[in-house]
Protein backbone atom coordinates (compact mmCIF):
# COMPACT_ATOMS: atom_id res chain seq x y z
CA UNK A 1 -118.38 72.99 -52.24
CA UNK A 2 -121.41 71.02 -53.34
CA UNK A 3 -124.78 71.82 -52.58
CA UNK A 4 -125.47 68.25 -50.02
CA UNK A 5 -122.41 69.62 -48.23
CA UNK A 6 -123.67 73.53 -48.11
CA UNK A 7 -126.67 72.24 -47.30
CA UNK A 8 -125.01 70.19 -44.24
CA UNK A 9 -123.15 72.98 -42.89
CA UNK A 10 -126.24 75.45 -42.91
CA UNK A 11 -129.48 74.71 -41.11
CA UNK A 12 -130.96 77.40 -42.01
CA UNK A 13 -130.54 76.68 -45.75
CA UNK A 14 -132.04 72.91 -45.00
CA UNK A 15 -134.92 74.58 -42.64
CA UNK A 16 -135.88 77.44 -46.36
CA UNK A 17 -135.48 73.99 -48.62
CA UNK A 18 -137.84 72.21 -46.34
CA UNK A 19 -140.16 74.69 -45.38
CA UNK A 20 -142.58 74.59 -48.39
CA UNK A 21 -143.50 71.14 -47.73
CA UNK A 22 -143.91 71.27 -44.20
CA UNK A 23 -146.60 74.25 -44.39
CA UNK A 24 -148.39 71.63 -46.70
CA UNK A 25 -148.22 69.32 -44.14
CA UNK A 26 -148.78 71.32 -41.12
CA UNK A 27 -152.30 72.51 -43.50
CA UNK A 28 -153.27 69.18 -44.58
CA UNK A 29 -153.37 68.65 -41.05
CA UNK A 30 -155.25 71.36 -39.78
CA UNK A 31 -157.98 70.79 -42.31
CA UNK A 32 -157.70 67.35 -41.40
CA UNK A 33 -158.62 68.87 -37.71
CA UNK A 34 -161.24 70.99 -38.61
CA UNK A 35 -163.01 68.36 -40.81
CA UNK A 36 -162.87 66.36 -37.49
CA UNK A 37 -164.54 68.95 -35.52
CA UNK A 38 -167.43 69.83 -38.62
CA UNK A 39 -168.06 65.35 -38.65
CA UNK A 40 -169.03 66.09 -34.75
CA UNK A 41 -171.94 68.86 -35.68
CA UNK A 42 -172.60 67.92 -39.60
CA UNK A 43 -176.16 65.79 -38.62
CA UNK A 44 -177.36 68.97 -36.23
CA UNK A 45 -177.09 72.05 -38.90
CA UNK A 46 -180.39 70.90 -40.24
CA UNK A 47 -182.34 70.28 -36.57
CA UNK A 48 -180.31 72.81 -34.82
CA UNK A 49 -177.42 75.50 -35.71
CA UNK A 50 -179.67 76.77 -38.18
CA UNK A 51 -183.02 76.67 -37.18
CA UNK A 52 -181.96 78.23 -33.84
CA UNK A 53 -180.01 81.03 -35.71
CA UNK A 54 -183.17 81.79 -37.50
CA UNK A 55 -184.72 81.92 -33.93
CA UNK A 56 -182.20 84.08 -32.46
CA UNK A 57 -182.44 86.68 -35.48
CA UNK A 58 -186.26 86.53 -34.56
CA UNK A 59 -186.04 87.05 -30.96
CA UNK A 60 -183.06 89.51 -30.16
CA UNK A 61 -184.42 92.43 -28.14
CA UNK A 62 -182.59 94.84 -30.53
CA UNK A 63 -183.93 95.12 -33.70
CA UNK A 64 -180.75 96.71 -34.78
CA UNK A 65 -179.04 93.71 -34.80
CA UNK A 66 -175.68 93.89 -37.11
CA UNK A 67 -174.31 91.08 -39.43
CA UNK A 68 -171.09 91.08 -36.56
CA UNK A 69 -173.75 90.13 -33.72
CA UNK A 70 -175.62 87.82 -35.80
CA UNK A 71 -172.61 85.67 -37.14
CA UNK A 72 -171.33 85.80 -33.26
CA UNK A 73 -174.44 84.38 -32.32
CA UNK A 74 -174.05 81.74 -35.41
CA UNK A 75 -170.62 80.66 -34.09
CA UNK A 76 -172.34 80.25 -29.88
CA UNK A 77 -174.79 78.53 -31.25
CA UNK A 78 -172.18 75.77 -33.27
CA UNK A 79 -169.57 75.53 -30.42
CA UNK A 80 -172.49 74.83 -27.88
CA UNK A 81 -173.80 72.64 -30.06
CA UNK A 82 -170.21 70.91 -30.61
CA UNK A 83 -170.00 70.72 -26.57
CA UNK A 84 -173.00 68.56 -26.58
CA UNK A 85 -172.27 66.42 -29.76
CA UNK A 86 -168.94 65.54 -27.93
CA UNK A 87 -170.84 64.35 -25.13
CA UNK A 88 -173.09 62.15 -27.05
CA UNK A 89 -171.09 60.79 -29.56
CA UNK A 90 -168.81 59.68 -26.49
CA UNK A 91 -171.14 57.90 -24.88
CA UNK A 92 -172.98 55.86 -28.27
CA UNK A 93 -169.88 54.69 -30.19
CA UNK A 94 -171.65 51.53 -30.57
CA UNK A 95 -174.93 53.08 -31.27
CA UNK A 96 -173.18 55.00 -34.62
CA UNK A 97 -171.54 52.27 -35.67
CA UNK A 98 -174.76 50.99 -36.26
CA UNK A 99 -176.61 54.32 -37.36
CA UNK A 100 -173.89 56.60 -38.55
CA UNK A 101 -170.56 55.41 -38.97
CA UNK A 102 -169.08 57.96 -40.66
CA UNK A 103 -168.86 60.27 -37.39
CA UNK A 104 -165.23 61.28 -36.05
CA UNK A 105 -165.33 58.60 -33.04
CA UNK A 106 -166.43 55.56 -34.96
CA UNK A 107 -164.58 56.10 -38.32
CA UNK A 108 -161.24 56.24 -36.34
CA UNK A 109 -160.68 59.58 -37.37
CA UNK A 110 -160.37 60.50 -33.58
CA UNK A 111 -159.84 58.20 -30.18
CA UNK A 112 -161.39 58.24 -27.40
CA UNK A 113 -159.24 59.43 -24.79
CA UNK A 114 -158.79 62.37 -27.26
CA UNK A 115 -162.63 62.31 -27.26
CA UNK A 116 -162.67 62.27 -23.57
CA UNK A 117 -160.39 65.53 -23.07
CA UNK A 118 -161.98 67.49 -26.15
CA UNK A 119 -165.59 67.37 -24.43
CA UNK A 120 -164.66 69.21 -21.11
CA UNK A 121 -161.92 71.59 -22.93
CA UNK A 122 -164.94 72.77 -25.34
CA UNK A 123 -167.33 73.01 -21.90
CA UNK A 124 -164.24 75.36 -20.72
CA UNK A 125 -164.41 77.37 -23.79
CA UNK A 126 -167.81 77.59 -24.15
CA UNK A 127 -168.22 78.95 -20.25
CA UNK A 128 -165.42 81.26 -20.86
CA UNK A 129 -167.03 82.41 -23.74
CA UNK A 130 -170.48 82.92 -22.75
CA UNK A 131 -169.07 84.91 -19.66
CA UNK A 132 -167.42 87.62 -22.16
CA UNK A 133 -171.17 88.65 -23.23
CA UNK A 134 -172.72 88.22 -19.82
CA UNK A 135 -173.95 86.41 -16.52
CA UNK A 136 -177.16 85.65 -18.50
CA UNK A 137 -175.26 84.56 -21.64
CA UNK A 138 -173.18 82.42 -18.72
CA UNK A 139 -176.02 80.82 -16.60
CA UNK A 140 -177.88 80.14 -20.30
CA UNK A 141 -174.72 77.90 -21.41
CA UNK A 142 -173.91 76.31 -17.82
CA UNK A 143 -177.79 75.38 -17.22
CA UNK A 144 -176.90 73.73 -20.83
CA UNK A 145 -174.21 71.93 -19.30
CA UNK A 146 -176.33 70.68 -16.22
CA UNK A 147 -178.46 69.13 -18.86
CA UNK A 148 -175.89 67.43 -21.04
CA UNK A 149 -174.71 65.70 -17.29
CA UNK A 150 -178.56 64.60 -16.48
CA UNK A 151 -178.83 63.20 -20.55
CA UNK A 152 -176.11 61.70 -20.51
CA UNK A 153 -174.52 60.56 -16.93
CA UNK A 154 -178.43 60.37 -15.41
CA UNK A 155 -179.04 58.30 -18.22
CA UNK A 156 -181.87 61.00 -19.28
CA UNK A 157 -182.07 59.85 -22.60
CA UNK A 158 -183.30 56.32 -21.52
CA UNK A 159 -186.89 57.16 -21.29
CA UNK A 160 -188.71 58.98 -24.41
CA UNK A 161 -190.78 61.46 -21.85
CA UNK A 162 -187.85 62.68 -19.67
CA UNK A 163 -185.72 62.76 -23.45
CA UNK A 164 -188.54 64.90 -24.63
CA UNK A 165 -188.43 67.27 -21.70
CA UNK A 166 -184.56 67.09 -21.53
CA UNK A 167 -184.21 68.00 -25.47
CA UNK A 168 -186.83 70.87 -25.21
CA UNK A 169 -184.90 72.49 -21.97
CA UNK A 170 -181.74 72.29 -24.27
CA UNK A 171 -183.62 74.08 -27.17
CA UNK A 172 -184.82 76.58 -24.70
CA UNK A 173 -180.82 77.35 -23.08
CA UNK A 174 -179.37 77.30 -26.63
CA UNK A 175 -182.42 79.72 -28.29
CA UNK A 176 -182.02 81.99 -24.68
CA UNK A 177 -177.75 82.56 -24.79
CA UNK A 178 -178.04 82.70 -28.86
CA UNK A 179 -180.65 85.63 -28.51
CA UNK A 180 -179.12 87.72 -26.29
CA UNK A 181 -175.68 87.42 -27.98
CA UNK A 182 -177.15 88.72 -31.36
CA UNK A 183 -178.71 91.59 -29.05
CA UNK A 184 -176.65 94.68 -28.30
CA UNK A 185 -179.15 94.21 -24.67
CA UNK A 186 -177.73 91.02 -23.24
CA UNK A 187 -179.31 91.02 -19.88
CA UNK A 188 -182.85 89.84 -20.59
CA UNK A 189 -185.64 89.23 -23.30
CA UNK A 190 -189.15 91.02 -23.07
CA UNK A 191 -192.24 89.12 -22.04
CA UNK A 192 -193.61 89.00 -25.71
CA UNK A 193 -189.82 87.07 -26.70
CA UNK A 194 -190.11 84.69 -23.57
CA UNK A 195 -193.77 83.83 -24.61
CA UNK A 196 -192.30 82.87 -28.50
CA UNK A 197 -189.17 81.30 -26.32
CA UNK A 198 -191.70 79.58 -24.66
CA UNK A 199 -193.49 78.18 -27.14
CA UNK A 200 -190.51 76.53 -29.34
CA UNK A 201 -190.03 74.56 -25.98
CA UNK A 202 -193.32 73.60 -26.05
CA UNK A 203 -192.88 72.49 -30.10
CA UNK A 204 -189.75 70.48 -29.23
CA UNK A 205 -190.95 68.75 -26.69
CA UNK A 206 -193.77 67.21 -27.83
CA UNK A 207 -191.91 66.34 -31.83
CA UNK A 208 -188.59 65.75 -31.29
CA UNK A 209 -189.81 61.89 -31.42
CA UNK A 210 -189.37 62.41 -34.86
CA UNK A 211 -185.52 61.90 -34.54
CA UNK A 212 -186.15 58.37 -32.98
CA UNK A 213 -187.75 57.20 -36.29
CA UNK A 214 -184.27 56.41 -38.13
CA UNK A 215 -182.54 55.79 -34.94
CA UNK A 216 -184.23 52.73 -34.08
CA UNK A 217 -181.99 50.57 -34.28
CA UNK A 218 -179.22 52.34 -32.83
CA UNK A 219 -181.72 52.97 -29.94
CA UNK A 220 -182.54 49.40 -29.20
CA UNK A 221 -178.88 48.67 -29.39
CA UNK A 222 -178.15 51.04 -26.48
CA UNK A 223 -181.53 49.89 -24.71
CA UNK A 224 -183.69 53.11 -25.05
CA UNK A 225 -187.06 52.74 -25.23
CA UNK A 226 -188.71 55.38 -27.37
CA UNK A 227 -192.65 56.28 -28.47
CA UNK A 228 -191.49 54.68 -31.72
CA UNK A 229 -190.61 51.50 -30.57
CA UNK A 230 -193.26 51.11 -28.21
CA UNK A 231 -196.28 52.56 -30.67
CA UNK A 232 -194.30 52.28 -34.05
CA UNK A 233 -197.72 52.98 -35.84
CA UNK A 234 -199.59 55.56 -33.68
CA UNK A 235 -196.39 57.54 -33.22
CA UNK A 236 -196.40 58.00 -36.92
CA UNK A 237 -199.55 60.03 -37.53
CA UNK A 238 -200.01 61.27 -33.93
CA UNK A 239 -196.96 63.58 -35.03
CA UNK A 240 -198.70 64.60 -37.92
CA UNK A 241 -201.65 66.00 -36.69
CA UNK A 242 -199.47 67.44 -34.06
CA UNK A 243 -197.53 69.56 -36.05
CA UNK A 244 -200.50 70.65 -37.74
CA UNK A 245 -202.40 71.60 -34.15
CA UNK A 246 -199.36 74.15 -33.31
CA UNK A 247 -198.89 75.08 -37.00
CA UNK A 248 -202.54 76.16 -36.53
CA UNK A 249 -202.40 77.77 -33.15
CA UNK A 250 -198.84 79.55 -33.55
CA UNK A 251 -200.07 80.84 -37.25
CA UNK A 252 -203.47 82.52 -35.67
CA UNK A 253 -201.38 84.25 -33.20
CA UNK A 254 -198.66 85.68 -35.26
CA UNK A 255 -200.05 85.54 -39.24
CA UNK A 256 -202.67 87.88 -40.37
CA UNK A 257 -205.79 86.31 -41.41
CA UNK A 258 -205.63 86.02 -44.99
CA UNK A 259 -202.07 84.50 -45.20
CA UNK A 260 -203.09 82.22 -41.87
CA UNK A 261 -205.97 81.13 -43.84
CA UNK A 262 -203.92 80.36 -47.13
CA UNK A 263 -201.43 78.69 -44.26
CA UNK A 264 -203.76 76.29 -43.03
CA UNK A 265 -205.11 75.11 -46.68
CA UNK A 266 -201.41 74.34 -47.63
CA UNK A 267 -201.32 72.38 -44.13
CA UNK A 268 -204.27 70.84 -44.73
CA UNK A 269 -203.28 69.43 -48.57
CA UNK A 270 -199.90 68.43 -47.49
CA UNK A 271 -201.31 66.14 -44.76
CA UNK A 272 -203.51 64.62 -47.38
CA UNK A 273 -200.89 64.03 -50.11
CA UNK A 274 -198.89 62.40 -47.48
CA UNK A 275 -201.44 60.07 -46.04
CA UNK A 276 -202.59 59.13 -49.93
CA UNK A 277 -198.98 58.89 -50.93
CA UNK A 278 -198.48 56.50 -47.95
CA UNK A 279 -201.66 54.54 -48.83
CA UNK A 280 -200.36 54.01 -52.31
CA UNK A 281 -196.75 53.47 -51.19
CA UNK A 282 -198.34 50.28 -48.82
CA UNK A 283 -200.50 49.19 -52.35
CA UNK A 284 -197.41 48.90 -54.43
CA UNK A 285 -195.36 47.22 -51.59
CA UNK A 286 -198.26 44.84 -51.44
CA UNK A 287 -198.47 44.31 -55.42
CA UNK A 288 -194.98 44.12 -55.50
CA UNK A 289 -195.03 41.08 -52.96
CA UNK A 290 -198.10 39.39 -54.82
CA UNK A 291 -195.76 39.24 -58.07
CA UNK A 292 -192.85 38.08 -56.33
CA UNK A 293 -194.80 35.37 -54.77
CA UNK A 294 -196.31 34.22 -58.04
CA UNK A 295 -193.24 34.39 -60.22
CA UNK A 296 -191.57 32.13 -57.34
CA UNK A 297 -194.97 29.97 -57.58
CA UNK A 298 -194.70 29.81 -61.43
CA UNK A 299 -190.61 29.52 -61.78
CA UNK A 300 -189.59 26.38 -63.73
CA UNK A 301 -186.82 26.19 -61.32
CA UNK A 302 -188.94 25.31 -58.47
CA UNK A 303 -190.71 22.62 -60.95
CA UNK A 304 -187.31 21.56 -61.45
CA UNK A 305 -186.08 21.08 -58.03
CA UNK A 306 -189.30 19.76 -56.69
CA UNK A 307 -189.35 16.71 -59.41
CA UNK A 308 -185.62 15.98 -58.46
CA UNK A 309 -186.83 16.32 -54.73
C-alpha cells in the first residue's frame, strides 16, 4: 500500500500531515488581525494610552496600587481608546487618505462593513467590561460613548470650540474609568483627585488645537474649520505661551519652590530657543529663495532660451 493511497483511506493521517501548516496559517492570520487592530490606535499611544496611564497611576485613590491593577487599567484605557478610533476612522476615510494612509480602513487592510460591525461590537465589550469593575467604571465609559455619538453623528468635530470642549470631556471620562480601575476603591475619587481631574480637562481643552496643525489638509477636505485655519499664525504662538501659563500655574501648586523655580527657567529658555530657532528657520528659507532666484536670473539656459525666443 503506498503512502497517497494510506493517506486516502485515513483522514486522520491527511488532517496530522496537514496540520503544521495550517497552525502557520491560522497564526499568520491572527497576527495579521491584531496588527489590524494596533494600525486603529498606533497615532494615539503618544497623545493618549500613555499619557492617560501615567494619569491614572497618579490619581488612583489607593496608593497601593499593584502592577495587575495598573496593566488592567493600561488595557481600559487602549480598548476605549480603540472604540473611539473605530468611530473616527469610519467616518474620515477620505480625510486619511489624504493625512494618513497607512491606517487599517484606507490601506485596504479592513472594509468597511467590517469597519461598521467592529465599532459597536468593541462599544459592547467595552460596556460589558467597564460594568465588571463598577457602575462608576460603567457610567465613565457610556458618558464616553454619548460623546463619540455627539463628535461624530452631531457633527461635533465641525467647529474647533465645541471639538475643544468635546475632546477635553473625552479626556476627562477616559482619565475618570482608568483611575478607578487601577484603584482597589472603584466607587469614587477624593476632592484633591477631581481638582487634578479637573484641571487636565481644563489643559486639553484649551491645546488640543495642536493636533489640527498637521491635519490641515485632511480637515479642509472634510470641511472643518479649525483655529489653525482660520488664524494659521496667531494659533501658533498663542499655544505657546499657553502651555507655559498652566505649566506655571499647575507647577506652583504641586512643585516645591526650588524645583518650580528651576521649572520655570527651563520653560522660559525653551520658549526662547524655539522662537530664535523659528526666526532663523524663516532667514534661511528666505536666503534660500534669494539664491534660487538669482541662479535662475543668472542661468545661461534662460540666456539661451530667451535669444531663441
Amino acid at each position: 500500500m503506498g503512502l497517497h493511497t494510506f493517506t486516502m483511506k485515513h483522514g486522520s493521517s491527511r488532517s496530522i500531515k496537514r496540520s503544521p501548516l495550517y497552525s502557520r496559517q491560522y497564526f499568520s492570520a491572527l497576527l495579521y488581525h491584531c496588527e489590524t487592530v494596533f494600525l486603529f490606535t498606533k497615532s494615539d499611544f503618544k497623545t493618549t494610552v500613555i499619557p492617560v496611564s501615567i494619569f491614572a497611576l497618579g490619581t488612583s485613590p489607593s496608593r497601593g496600587t499593584s502592577y495587575s491593577l495598573l496593566l488592567q487599567s493600561f488595557l481600559w484605557i487602549w480598548l476605549i481608546t480603540l472604540q473611539f478610533n473605530i468611530f473616527n476612522q469610519y467616518y474620515g476615510v477620505e480625510e486619511d487618505r489624504k493625512n494618513k494612509s497607512w491606517r487599517p480602513l484606507p490601506s485596504g487592510r479592513i472594509n468597511i462593513e467590517t469597519a461598521s460591525m467592529l465599532r459597536y461590537l468593541v462599544t459592547f465589550v467595552v460596556g460589558c467590561i467597564s460594568w465588571t469593575y463598577s457602575r462608576h467604571v460603567f457610567a465613565a465609559s457610556m458618558s464616553f460613548s454619548v460623546l463619540i455619538f455627539m463628535y461624530h453623528l452631531l457633527h461635533g468635530d465641525s467647529n474647533w470650540i465645541m471639538k475643544n470642549v468635546l475632546n477635553g470631556a473625552g479626556y476627562a471620562c477616559i482619565a475618570w474609568g482608568s483611575a478607578l480601575v487601577a484603584s482597589n476603591d472603584r466607587s469614587a475619587l477624593d476632592p484633591e483627585r477631581m481638582f487634578g481631574l479637573s484641571m487636565l480637562v481644563a489643559v486639553i481643552i484649551t491645546t488640543i488645537q495642536a493636533q489640527d496643525f498637521q491635519d490641515r489638509d485632511g480637515d479642509r477636505l472634510a470641511g472643518r474649520i479649525t483655529m489653525s485655519m482660520i488664524w494659521p499664525v496667531a494659533s501658533r504662538y498663542t499655544l505657546c505661551f499657553i502651555l507655559l501659563a498652566w505649566s506655571a500655574l499647575l507647577g506652583n501648586y504641586w512643585l516645591p519652590s526650588t524645583m518650580f523655580s528651576l521649572f520655570m527657567l527651563w520653560l522660559v529658555y525653551s520658549l526662547v530657543e524655539g522662537i530664535a530657532y523659528e526666526g532663523l528657520a524663516k532667514k534661511m528659507n528666505g536666503l534660500t529663495s534669494s539664491t534660487t532666484c538669482g541662479l535662475q536670473l543668472h542661468s545661461p539656459y534662460q540666456h539661451t532660451v530667451s535669444t531663441k525666443s
